[in-house]
C-alpha atoms as a PDB file:
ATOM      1  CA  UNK A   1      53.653 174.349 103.706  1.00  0.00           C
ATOM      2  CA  UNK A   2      53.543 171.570 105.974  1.00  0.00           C
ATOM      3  CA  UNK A   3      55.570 173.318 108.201  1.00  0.00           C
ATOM      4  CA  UNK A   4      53.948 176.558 108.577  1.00  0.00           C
ATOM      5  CA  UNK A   5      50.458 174.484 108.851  1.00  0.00           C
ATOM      6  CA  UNK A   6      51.581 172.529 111.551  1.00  0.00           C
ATOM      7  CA  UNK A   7      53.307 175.850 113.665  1.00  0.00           C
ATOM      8  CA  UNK A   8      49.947 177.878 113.660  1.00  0.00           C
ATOM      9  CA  UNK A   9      47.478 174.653 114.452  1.00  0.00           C
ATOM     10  CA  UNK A  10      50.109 173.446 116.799  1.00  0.00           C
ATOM     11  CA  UNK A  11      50.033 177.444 118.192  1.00  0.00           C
ATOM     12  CA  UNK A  12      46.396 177.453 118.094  1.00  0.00           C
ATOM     13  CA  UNK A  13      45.837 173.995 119.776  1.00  0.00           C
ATOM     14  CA  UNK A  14      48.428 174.372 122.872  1.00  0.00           C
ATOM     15  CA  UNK A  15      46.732 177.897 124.065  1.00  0.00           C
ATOM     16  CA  UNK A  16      42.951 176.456 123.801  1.00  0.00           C
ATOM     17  CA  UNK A  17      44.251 173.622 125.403  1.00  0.00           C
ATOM     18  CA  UNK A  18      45.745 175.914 128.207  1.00  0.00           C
ATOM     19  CA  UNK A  19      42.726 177.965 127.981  1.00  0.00           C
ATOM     20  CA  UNK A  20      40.388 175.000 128.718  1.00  0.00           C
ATOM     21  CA  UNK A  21      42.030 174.109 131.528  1.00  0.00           C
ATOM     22  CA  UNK A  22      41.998 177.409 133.471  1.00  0.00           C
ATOM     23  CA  UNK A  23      45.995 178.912 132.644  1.00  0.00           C
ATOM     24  CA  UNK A  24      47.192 182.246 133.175  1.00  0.00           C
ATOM     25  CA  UNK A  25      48.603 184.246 130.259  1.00  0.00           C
ATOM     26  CA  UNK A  26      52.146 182.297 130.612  1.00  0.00           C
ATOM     27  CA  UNK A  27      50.683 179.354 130.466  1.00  0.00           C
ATOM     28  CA  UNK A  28      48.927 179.392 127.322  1.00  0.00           C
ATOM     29  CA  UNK A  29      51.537 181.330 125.746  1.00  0.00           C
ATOM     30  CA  UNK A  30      53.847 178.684 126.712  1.00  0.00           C
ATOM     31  CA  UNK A  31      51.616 175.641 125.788  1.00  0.00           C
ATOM     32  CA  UNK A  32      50.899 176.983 122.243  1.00  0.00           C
ATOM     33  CA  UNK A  33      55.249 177.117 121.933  1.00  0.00           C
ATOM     34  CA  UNK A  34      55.650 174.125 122.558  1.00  0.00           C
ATOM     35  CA  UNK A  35      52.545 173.016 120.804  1.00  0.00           C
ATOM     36  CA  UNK A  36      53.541 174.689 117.614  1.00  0.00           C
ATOM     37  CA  UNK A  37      57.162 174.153 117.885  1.00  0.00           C
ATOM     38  CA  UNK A  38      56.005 169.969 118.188  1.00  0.00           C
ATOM     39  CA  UNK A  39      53.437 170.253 115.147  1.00  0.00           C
ATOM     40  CA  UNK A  40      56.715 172.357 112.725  1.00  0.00           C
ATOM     41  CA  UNK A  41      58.409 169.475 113.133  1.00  0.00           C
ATOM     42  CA  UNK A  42      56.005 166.914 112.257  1.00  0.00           C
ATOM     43  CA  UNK A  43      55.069 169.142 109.523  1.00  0.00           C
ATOM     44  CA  UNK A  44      59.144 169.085 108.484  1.00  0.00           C
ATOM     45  CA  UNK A  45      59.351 165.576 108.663  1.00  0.00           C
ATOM     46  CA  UNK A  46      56.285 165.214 106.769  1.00  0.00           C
ATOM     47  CA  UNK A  47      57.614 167.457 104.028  1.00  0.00           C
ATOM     48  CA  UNK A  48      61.089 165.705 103.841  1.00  0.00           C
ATOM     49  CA  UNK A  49      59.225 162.459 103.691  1.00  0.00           C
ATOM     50  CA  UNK A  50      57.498 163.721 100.727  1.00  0.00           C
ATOM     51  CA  UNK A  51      59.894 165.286  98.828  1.00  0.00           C
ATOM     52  CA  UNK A  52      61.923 161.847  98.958  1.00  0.00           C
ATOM     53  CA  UNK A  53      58.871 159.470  97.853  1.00  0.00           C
ATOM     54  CA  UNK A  54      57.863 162.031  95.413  1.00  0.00           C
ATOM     55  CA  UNK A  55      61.254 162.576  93.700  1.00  0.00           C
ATOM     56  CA  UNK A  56      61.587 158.416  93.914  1.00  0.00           C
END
């Protein structure tokens, strides 16, 4: 869940933040891939950190 939370804020975040500052289509479309591909894998690391304390 983690995962798919942090993809579509990440997503989100990266094309307002592209937006804001004046991009063209490929930029924002870029910035939220990166964005969301950088938030999924916080979100995975998150989750496998989890899983491990949790299971203890």
């Amino acid at each position: 869940m983690f995962v798919i939370g942090g993809l579509v804020l990440g997503a989100l975040g990266g094309g307002l933040r592209a937006k804001a500052r004046g991009g063209k289509r490929a930029d924002i479309a870029q910035y939220a891939a990166v964005y969301g591909i950088l938030f999924a894998l916080i979100g995975l690391f998150i989750t496998i950190y989890l899983d491990r304390m949790l299971r203890g």
